[in-house]
PDB file of N, CA and C in Angstrom:
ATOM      1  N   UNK A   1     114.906  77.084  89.798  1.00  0.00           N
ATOM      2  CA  UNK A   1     113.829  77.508  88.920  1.00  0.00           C
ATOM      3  C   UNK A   1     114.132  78.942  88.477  1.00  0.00           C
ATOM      4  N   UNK A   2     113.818  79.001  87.446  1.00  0.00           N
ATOM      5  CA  UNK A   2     114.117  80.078  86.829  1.00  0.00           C
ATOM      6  C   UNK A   2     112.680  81.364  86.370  1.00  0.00           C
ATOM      7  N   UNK A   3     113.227  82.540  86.121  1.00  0.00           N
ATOM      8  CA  UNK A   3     111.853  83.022  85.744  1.00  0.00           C
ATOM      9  C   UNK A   3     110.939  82.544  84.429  1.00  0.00           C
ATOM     10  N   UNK A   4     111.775  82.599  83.306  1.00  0.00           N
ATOM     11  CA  UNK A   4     111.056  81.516  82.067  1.00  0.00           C
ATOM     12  C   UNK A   4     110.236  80.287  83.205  1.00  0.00           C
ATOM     13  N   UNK A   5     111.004  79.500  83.450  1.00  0.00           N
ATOM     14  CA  UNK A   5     109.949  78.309  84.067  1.00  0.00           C
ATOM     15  C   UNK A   5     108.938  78.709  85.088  1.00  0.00           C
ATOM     16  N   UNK A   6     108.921  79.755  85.559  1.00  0.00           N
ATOM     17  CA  UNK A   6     108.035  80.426  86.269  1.00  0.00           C
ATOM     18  C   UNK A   6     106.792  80.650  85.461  1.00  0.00           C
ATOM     19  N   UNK A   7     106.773  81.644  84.183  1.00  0.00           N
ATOM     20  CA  UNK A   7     106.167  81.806  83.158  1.00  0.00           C
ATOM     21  C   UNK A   7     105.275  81.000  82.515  1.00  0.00           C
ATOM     22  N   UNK A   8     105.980  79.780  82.266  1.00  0.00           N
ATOM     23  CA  UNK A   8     105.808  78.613  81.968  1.00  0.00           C
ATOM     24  C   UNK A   8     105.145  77.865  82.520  1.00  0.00           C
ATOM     25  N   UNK A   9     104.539  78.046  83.765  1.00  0.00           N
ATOM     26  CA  UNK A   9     103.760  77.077  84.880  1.00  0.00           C
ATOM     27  C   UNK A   9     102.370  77.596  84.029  1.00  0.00           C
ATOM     28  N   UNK A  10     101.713  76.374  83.969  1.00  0.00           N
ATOM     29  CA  UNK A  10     100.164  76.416  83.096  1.00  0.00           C
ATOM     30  C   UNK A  10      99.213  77.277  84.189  1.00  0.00           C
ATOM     31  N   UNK A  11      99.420  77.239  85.552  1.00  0.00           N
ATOM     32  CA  UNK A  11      98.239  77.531  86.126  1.00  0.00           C
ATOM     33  C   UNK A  11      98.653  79.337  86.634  1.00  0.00           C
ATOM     34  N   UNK A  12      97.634  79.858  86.831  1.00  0.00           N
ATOM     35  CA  UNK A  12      98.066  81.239  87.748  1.00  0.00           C
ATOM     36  C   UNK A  12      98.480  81.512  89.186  1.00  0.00           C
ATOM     37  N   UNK A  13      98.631  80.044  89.303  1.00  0.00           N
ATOM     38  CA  UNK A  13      99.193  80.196  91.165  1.00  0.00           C
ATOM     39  C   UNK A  13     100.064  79.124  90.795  1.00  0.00           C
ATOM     40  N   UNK A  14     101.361  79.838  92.041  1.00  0.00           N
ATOM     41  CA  UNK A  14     102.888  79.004  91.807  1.00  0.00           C
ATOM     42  C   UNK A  14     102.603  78.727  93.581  1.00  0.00           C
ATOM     43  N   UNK A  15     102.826  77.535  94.033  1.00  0.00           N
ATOM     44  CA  UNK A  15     102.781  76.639  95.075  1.00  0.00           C
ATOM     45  C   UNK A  15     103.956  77.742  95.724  1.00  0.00           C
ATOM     46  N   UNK A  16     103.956  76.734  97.246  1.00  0.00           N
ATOM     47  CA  UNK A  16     105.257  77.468  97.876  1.00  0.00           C
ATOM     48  C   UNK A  16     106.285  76.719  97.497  1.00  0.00           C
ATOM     49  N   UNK A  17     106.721  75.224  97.214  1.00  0.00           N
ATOM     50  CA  UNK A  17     107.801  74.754  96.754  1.00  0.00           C
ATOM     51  C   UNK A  17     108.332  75.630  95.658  1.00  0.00           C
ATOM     52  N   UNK A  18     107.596  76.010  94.608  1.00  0.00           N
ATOM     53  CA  UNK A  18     107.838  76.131  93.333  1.00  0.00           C
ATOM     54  C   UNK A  18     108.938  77.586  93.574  1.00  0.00           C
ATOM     55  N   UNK A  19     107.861  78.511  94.632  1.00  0.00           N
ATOM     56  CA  UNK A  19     108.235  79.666  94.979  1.00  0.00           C
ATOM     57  C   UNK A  19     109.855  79.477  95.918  1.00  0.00           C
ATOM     58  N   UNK A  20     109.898  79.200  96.836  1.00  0.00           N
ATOM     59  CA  UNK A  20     110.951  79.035  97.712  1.00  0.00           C
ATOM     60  C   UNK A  20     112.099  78.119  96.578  1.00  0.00           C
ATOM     61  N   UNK A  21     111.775  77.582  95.676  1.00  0.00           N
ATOM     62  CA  UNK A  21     112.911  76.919  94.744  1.00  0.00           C
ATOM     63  C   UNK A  21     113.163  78.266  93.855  1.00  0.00           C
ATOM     64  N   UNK A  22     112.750  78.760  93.379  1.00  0.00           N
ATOM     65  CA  UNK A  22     112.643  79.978  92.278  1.00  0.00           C
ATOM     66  C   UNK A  22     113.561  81.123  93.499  1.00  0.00           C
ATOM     67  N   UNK A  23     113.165  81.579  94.612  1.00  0.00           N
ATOM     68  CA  UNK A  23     113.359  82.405  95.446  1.00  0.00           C
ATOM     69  C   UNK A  23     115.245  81.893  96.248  1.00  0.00           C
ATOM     70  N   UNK A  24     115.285  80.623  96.070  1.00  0.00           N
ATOM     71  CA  UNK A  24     116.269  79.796  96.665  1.00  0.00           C
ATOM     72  C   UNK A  24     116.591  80.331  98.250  1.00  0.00           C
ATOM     73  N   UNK A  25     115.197  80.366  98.400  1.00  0.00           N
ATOM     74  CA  UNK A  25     114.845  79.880  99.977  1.00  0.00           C
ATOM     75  C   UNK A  25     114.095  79.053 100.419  1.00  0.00           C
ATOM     76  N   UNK A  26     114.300  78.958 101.854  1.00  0.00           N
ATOM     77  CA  UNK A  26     113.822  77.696 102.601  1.00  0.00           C
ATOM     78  C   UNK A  26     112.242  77.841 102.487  1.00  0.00           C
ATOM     79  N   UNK A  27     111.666  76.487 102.629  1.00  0.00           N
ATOM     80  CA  UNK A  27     110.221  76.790 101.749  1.00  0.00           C
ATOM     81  C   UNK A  27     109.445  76.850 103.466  1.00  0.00           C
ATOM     82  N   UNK A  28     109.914  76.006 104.428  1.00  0.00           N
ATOM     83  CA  UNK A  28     109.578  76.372 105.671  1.00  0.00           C
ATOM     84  C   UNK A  28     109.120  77.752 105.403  1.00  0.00           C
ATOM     85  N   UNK A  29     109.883  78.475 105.640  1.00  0.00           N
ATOM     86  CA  UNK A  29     110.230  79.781 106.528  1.00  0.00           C
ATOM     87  C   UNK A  29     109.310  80.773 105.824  1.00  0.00           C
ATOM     88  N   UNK A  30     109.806  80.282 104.310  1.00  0.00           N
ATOM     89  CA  UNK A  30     108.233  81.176 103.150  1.00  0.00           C
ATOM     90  C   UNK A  30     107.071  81.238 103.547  1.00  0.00           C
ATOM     91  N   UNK A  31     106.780  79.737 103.539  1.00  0.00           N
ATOM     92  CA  UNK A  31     105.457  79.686 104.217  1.00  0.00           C
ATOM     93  C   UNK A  31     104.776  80.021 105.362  1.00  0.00           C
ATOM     94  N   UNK A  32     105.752  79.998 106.524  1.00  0.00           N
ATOM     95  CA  UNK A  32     105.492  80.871 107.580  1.00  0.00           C
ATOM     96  C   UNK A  32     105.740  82.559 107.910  1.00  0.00           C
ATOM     97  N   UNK A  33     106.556  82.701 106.901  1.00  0.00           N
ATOM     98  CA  UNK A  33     106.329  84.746 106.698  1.00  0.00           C
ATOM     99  C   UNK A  33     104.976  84.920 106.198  1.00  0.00           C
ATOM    100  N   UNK A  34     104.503  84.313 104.903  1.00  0.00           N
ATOM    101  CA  UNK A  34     103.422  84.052 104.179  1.00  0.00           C
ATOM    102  C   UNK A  34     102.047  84.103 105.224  1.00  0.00           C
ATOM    103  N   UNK A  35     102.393  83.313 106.206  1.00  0.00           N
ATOM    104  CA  UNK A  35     100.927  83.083 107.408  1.00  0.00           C
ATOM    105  C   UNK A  35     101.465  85.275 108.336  1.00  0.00           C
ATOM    106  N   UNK A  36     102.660  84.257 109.118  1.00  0.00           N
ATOM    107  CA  UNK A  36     102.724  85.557 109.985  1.00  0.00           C
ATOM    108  C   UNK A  36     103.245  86.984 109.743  1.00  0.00           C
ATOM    109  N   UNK A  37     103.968  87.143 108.550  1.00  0.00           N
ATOM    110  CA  UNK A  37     104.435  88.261 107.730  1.00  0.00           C
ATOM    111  C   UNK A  37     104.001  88.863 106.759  1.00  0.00           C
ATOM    112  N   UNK A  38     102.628  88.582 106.309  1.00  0.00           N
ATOM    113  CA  UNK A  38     102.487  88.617 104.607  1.00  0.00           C
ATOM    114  C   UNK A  38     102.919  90.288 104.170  1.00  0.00           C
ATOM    115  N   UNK A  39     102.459  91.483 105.255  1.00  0.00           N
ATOM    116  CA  UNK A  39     102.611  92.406 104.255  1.00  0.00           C
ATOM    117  C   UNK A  39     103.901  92.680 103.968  1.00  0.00           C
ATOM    118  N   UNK A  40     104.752  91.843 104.469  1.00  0.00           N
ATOM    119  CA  UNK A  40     106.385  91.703 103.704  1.00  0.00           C
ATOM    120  C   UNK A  40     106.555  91.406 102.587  1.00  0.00           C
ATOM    121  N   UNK A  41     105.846  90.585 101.812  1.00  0.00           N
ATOM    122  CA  UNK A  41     105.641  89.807 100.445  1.00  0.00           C
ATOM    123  C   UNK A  41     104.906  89.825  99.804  1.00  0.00           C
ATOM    124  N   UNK A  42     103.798  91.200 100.120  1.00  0.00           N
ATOM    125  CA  UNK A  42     102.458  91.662  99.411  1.00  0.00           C
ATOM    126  C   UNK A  42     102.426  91.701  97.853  1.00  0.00           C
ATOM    127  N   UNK A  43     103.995  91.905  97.901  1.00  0.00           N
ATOM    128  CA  UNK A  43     103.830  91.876  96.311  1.00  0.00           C
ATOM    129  C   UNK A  43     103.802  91.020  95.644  1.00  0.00           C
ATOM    130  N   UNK A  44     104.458  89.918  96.464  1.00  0.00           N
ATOM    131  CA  UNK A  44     104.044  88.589  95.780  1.00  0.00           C
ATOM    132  C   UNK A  44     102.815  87.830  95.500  1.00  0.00           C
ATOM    133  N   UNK A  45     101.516  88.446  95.911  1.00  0.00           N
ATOM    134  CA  UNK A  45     100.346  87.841  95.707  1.00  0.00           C
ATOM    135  C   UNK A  45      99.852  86.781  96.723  1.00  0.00           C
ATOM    136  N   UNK A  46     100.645  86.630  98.079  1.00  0.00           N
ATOM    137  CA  UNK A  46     100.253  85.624  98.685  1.00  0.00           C
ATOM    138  C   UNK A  46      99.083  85.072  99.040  1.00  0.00           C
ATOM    139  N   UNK A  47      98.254  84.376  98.680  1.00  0.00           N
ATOM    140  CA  UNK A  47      96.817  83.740  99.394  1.00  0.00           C
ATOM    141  C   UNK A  47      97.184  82.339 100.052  1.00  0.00           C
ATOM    142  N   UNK A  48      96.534  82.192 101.304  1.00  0.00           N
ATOM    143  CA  UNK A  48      95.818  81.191 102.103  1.00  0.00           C
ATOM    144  C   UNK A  48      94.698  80.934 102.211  1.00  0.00           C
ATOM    145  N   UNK A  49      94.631  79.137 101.376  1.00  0.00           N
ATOM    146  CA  UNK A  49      93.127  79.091 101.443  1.00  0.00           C
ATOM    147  C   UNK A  49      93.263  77.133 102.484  1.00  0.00           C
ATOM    148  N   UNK A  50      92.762  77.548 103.290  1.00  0.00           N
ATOM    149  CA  UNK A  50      92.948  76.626 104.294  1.00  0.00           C
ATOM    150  C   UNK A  50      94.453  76.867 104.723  1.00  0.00           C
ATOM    151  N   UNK A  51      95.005  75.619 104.810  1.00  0.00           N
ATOM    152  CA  UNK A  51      96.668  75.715 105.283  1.00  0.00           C
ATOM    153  C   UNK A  51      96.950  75.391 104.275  1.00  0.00           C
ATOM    154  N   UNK A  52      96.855  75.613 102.937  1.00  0.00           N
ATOM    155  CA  UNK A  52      97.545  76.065 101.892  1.00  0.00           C
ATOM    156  C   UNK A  52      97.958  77.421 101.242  1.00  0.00           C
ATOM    157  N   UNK A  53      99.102  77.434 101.082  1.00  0.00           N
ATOM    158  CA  UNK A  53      99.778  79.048 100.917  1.00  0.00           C
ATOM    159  C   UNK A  53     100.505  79.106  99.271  1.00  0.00           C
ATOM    160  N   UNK A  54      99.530  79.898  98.405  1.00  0.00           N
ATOM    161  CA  UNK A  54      99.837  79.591  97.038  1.00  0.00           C
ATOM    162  C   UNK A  54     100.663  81.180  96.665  1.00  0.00           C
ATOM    163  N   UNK A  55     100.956  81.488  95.351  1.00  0.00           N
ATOM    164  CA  UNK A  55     101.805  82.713  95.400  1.00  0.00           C
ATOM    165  C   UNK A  55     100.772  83.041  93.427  1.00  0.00           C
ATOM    166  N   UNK A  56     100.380  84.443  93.194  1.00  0.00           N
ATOM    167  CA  UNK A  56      99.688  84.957  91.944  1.00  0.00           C
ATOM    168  C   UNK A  56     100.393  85.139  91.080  1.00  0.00           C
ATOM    169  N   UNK A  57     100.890  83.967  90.187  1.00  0.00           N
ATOM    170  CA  UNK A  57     101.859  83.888  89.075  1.00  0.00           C
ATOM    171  C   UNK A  57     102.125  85.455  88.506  1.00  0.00           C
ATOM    172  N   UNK A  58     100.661  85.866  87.934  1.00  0.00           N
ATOM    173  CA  UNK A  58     101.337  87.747  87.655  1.00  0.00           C
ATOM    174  C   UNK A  58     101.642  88.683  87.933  1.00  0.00           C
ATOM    175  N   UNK A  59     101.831  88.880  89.591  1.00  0.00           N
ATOM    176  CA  UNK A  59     102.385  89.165  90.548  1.00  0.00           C
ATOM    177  C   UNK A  59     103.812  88.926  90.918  1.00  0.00           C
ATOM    178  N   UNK A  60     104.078  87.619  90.554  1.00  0.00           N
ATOM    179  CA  UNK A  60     105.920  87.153  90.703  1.00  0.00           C
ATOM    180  C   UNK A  60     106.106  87.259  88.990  1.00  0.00           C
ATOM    181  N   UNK A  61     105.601  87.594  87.954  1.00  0.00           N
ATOM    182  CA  UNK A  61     106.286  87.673  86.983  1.00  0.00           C
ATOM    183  C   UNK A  61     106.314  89.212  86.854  1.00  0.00           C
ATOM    184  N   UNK A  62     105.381  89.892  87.289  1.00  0.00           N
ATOM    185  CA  UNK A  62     105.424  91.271  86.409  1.00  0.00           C
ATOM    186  C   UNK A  62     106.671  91.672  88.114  1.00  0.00           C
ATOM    187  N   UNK A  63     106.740  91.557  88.957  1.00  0.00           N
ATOM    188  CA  UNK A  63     107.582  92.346  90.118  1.00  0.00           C
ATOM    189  C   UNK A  63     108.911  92.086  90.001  1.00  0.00           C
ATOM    190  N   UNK A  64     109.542  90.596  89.262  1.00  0.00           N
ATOM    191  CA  UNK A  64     110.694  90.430  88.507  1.00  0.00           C
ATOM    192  C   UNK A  64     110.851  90.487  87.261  1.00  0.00           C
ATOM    193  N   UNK A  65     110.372  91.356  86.446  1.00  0.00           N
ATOM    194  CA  UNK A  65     110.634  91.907  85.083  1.00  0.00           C
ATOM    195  C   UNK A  65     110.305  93.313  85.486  1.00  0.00           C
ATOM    196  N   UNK A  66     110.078  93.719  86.224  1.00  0.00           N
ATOM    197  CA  UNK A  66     110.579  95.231  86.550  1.00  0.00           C
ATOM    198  C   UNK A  66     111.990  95.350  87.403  1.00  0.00           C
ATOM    199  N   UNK A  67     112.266  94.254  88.438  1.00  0.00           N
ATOM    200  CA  UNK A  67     113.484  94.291  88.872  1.00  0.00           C
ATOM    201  C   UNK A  67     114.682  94.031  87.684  1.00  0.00           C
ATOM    202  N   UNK A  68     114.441  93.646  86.409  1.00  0.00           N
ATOM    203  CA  UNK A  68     115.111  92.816  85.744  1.00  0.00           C
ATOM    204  C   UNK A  68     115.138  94.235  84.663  1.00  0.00           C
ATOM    205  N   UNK A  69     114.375  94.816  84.454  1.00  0.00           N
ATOM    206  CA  UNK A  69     114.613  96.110  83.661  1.00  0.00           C
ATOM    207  C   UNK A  69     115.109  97.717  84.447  1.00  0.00           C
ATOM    208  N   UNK A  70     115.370  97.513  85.806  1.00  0.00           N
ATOM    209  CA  UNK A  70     115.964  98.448  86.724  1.00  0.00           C
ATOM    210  C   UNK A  70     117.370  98.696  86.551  1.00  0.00           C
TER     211      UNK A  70
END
């Protein structure tokens, strides 16, 4: 997954598959930094709502279009 298709997702929250495919990491391990690590990935927008762990689409677009203009 790419950042365009990132962009491209209709809703404002990108799942953890979507994320760990985009990230080309293991989606396990995301999801469990996500529970027991988050302020590692703060910038990514992480929320848990039940045992679901979603990621704030403008949060992963605007933090890689500043890495991408560095």
């Amino acid at each position: 997954m790419t950042l365009e298709e990132i962009k491209a997702i209709p809703d404002d929250w990108i799942t953890v598959e979507q994320m760990a495919d985009f990230l080309k990491c293991d989606e396990q391990a995301l999801r469990m930094q996500a529970k027991k690590d988050r302020e590692s990935i703060d910038y990514l927008g992480p929320v848990t709502i039940g045992k679901r762990t979603k990621f704030w689409k403008p949060a992963v677009v605007t933090h890689f279009e500043r890495l991408k203009g560095a």
